[in-house]
Protein backbone atom coordinates (compact mmCIF):
# COMPACT_ATOMS: atom_id res chain seq x y z
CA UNK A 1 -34.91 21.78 -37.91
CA UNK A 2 -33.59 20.58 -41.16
CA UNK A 3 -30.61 19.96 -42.77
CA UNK A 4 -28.99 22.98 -44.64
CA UNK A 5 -28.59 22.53 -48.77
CA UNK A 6 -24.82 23.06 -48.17
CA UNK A 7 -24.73 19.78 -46.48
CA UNK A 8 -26.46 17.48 -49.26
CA UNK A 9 -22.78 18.62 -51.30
CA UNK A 10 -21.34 16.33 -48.51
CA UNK A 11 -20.61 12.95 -49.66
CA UNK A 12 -18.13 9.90 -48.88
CA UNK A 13 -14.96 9.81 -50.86
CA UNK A 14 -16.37 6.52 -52.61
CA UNK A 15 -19.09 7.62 -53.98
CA UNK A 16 -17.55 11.13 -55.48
CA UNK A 17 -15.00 8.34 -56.72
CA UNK A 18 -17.31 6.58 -57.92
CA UNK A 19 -19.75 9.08 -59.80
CA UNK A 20 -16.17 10.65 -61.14
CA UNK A 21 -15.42 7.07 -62.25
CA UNK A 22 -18.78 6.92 -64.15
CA UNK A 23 -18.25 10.44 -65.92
CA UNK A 24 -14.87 9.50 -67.11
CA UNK A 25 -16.15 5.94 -68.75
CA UNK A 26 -18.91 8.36 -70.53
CA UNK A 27 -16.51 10.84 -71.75
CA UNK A 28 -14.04 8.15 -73.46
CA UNK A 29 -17.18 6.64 -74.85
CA UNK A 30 -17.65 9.81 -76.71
CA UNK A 31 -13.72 10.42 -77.94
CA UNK A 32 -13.96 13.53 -75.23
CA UNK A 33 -11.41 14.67 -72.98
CA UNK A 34 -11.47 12.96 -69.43
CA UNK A 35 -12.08 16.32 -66.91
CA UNK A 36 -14.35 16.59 -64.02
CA UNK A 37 -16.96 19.40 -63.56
CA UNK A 38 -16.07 22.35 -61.27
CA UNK A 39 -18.39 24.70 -59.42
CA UNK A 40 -18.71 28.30 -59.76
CA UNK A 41 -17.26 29.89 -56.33
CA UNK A 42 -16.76 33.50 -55.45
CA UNK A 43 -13.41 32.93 -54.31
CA UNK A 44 -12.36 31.98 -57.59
CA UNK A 45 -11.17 33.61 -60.62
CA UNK A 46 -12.57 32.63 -63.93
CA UNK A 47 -14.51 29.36 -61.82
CA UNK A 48 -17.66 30.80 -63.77
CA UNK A 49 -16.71 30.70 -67.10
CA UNK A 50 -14.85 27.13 -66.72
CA UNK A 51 -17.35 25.69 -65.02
CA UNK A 52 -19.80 26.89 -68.10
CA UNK A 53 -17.20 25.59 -70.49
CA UNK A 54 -16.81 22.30 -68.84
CA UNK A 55 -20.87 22.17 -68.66
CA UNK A 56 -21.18 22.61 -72.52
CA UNK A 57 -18.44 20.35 -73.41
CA UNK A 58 -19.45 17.51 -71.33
CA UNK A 59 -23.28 17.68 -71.73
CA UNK A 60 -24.22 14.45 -73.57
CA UNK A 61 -21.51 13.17 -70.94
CA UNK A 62 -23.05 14.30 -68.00
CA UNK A 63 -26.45 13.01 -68.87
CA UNK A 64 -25.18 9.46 -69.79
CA UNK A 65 -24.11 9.25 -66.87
CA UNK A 66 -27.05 10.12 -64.90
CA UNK A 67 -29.45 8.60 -67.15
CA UNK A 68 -27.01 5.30 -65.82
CA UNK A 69 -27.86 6.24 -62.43
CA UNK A 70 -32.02 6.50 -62.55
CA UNK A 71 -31.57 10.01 -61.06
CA UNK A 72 -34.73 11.70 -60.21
CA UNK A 73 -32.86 15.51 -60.42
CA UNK A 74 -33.89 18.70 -62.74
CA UNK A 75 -32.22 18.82 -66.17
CA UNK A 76 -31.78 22.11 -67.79
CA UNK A 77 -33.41 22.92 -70.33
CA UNK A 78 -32.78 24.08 -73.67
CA UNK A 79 -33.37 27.69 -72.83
CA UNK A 80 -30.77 27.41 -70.22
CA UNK A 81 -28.43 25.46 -71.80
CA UNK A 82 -28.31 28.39 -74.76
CA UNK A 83 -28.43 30.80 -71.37
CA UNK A 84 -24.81 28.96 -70.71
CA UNK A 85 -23.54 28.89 -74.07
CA UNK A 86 -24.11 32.55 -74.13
CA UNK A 87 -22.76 33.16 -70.58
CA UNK A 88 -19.14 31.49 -72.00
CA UNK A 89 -19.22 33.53 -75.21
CA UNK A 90 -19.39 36.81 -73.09
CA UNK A 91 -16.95 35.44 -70.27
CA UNK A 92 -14.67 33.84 -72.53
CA UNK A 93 -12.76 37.30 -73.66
CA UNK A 94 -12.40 38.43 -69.96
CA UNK A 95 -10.69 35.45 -68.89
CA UNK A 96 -8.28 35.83 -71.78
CA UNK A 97 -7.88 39.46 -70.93
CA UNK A 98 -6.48 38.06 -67.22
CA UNK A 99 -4.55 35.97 -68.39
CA UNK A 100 -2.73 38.01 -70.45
CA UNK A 101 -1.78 40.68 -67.45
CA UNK A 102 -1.52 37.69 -64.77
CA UNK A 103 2.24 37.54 -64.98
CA UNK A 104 2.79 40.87 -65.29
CA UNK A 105 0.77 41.51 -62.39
CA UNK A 106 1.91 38.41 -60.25
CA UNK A 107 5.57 40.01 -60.83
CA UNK A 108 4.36 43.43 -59.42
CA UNK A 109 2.82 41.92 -56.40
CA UNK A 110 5.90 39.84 -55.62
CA UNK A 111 8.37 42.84 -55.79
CA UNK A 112 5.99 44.73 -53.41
CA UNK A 113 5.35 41.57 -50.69
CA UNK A 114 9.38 41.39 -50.76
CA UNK A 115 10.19 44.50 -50.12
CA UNK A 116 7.91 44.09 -47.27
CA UNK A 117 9.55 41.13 -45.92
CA UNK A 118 11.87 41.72 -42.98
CA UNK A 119 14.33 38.97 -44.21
CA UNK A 120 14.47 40.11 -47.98
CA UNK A 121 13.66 43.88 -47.77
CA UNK A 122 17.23 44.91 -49.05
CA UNK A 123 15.66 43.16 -52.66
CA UNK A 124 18.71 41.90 -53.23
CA UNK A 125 16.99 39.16 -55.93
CA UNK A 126 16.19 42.01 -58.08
CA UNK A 127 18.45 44.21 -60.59
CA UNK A 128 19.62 47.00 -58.80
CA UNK A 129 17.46 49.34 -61.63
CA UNK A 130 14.32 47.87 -60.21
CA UNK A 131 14.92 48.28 -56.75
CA UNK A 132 14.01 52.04 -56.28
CA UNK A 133 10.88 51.30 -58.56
CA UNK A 134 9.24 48.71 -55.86
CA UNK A 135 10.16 51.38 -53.37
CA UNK A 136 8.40 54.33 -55.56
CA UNK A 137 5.73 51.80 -55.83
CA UNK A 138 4.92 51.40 -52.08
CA UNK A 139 5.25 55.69 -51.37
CA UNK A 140 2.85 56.13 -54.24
CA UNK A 141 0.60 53.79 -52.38
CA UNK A 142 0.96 55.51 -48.95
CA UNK A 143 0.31 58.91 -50.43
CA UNK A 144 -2.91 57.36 -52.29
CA UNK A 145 -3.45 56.39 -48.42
CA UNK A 146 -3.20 59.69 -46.90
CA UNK A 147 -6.58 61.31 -46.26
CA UNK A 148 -7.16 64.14 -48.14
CA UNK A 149 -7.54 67.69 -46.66
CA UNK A 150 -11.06 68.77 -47.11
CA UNK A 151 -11.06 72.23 -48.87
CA UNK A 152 -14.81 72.41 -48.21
CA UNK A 153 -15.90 75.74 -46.39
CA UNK A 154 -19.53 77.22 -44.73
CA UNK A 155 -21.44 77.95 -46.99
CA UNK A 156 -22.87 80.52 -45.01
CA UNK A 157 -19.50 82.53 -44.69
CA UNK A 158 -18.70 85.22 -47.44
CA UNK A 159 -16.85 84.07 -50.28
CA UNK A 160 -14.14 86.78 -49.23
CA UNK A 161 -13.51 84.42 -46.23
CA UNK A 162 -13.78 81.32 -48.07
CA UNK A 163 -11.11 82.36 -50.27
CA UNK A 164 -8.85 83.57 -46.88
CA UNK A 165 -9.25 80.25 -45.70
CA UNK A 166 -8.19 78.14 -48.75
CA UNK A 167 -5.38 80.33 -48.55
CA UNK A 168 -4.62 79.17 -45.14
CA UNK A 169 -4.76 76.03 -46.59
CA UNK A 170 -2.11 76.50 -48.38
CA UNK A 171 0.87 74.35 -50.62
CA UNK A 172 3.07 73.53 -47.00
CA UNK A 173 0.04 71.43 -46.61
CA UNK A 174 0.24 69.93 -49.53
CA UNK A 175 4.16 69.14 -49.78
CA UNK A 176 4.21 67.57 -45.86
CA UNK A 177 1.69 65.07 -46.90
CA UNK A 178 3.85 64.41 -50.17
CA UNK A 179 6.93 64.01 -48.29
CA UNK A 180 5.47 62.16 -45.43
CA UNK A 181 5.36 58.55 -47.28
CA UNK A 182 8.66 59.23 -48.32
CA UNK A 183 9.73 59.39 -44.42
CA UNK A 184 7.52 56.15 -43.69
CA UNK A 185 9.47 54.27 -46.62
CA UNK A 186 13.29 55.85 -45.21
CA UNK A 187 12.32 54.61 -41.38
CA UNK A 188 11.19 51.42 -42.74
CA UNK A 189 14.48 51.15 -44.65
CA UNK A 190 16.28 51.67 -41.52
CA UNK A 191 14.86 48.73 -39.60
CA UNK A 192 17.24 46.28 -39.03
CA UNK A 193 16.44 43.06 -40.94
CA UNK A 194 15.33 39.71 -39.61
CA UNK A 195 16.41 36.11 -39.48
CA UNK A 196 15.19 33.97 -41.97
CA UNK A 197 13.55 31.94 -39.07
CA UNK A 198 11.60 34.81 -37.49
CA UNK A 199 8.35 35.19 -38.75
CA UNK A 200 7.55 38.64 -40.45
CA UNK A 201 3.85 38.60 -39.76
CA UNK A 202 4.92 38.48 -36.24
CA UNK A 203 7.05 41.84 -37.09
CA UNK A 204 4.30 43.61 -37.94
CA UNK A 205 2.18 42.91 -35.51
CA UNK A 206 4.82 44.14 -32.88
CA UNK A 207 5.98 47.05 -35.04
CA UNK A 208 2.20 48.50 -36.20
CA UNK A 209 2.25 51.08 -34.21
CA UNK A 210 5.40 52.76 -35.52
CA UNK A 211 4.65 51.78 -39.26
CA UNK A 212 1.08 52.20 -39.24
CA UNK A 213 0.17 52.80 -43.03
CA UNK A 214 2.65 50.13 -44.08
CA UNK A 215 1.50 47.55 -41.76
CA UNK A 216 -1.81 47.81 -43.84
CA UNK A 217 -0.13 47.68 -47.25
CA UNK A 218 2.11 44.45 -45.56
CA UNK A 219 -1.36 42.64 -44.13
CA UNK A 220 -2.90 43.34 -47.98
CA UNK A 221 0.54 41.84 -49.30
CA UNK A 222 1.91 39.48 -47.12
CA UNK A 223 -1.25 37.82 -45.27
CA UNK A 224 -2.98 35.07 -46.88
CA UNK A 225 -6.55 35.55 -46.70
CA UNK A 226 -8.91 33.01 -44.88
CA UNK A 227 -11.30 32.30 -47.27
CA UNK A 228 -13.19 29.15 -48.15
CA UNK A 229 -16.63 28.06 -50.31
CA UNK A 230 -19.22 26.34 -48.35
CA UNK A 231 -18.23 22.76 -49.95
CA UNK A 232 -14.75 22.98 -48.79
CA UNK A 233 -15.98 23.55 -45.13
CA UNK A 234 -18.29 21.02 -45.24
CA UNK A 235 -15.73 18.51 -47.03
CA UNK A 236 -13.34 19.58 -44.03
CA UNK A 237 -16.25 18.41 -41.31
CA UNK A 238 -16.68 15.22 -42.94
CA UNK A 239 -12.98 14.64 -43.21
CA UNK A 240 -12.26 14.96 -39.31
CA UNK A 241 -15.85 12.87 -38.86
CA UNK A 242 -14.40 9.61 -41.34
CA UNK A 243 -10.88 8.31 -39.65
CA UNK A 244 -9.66 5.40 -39.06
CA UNK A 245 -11.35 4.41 -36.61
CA UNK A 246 -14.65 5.00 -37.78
CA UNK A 247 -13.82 4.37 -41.94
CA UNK A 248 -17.07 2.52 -42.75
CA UNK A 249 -19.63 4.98 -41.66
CA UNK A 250 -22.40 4.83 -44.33
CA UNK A 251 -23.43 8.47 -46.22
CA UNK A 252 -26.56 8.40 -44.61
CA UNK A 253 -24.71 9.08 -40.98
CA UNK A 254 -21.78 11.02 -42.60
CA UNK A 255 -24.60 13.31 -44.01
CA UNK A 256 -26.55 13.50 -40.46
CA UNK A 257 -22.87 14.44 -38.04
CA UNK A 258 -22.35 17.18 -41.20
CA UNK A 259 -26.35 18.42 -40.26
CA UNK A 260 -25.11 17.91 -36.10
CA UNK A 261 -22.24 19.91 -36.47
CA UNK A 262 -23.66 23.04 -38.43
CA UNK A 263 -26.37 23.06 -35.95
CA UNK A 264 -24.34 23.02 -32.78
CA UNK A 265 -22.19 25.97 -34.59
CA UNK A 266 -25.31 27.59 -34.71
């Protein structure tokens, strides 16, 4: 058995104080700005392109400071490091491009995830002109929901019948799944409204069954998703491993519980 690579990212809080410490001393040396390095994580918009921007700024920084150190690590190269440089040029315009619509969007999403909140579902914090428009919101996303009549027929039938059963089909097909979200949205609008020290989560779980497609658009909206990077798991280990009580374990036997405990989990 050995230790996973996710685990060597575990370290004491003195020595990531310390090699942060070092960094910061090399980047007033240099008249730069005093920032640590990020990672890139999937969990995290634009973490690629600021962690490449952050890389090229602080370069000569970075390997001051482990040049100080006597590391033994892998340096990029110059090939990579104009790999990087190029990476930020073509990022660089799509992060711009989100943050231009990010409080536009964050605005949407809020009007939605209040009009699915039991306590604040009457949206009395917006204008009365946008009230009805969060509502039309949330029926154009149930009909988006609805699955879709399939007007596919045998292909071994004769197209005479084909046609007779399209017909069948028909538009009253059509119009009851139009009006349908609208009757979702007007029963939801008729639930009585909650205390402010009930729990809406709760709500839906209890009330799925009779609000079915809007208890998915409230878990989408009004559930936080549990979702975490491998260092902040691993940082979360070591933090209930160092207390109080045992506040002067070396790295060496942080590093080696970390290895324990992803192997027992195993």
């Amino acid at each position: 058995m050995h230790c996973p690579s996710e685990a060597k990212l575990s370290v004491t809080s003195n020595t990531a104080q310390q090699n942060a410490a070092e960094l910061q001393a090399q980047q007033a040396a240099l008249g730069q700005q005093q920032e640590p390095l990020i990672q890139d994580v999937p969990t995290r918009w634009n973490s690629t392109v600021e962690m490449a921007k952050r890389l090229n700024r602080n370069q000569a920084a970075k390997k001051a400071t482990l040049d100080q150190q006597h590391h033994k690590l892998v340096m990029l190269t110059p090939a990579e490091w104009n790999k990087l440089q190029r990476l930020e040029t073509l990022l660089e315009p799509c992060r711009e491009d989100l943050a231009s619509r990010q409080e536009k969007t964050g605005i949407a999403w809020l009007k939605l995830a209040t009009a699915l909140d039991l306590c604040f579902k009457d949206l009395k914090s917006l204008p009365k002109s946008e009230r009805e428009d969060a509502w039309t919101t949330l029926g154009g996303m149930l009909l988006e929901q609805s699955p879709r009549r399939s007007t596919q027929t045998s292909e071994d039938g004769p197209p005479k019948k084909k046609m007779s059963l399209l017909l069948q089909l028909g538009s009253d097909s059509d119009s009851d799944e139009e009006v349908q979200p609208g009757r979702d949205i007007h029963r939801y609008r008729a639930e009585p409204s909650i205390s402010m020290e009930d729990c809406p989560l709760q709500w839906w779980s209890a009330h799925s069954g009779a609000h079915d497609k809007l208890a998915l658009l409230a878990r989408k909206y009004r559930a936080t998703p549990a979702s975490t990077v491998p260092c902040e798991r691993l940082f979360s280990v070591a933090g209930h491993i160092v207390q109080k009580k045992r506040s002067a374990l070396l790295s060496e036997n942080v590093n080696q519980l970390v290895c324990l405990s992803n192997w027992l989990k195993e």
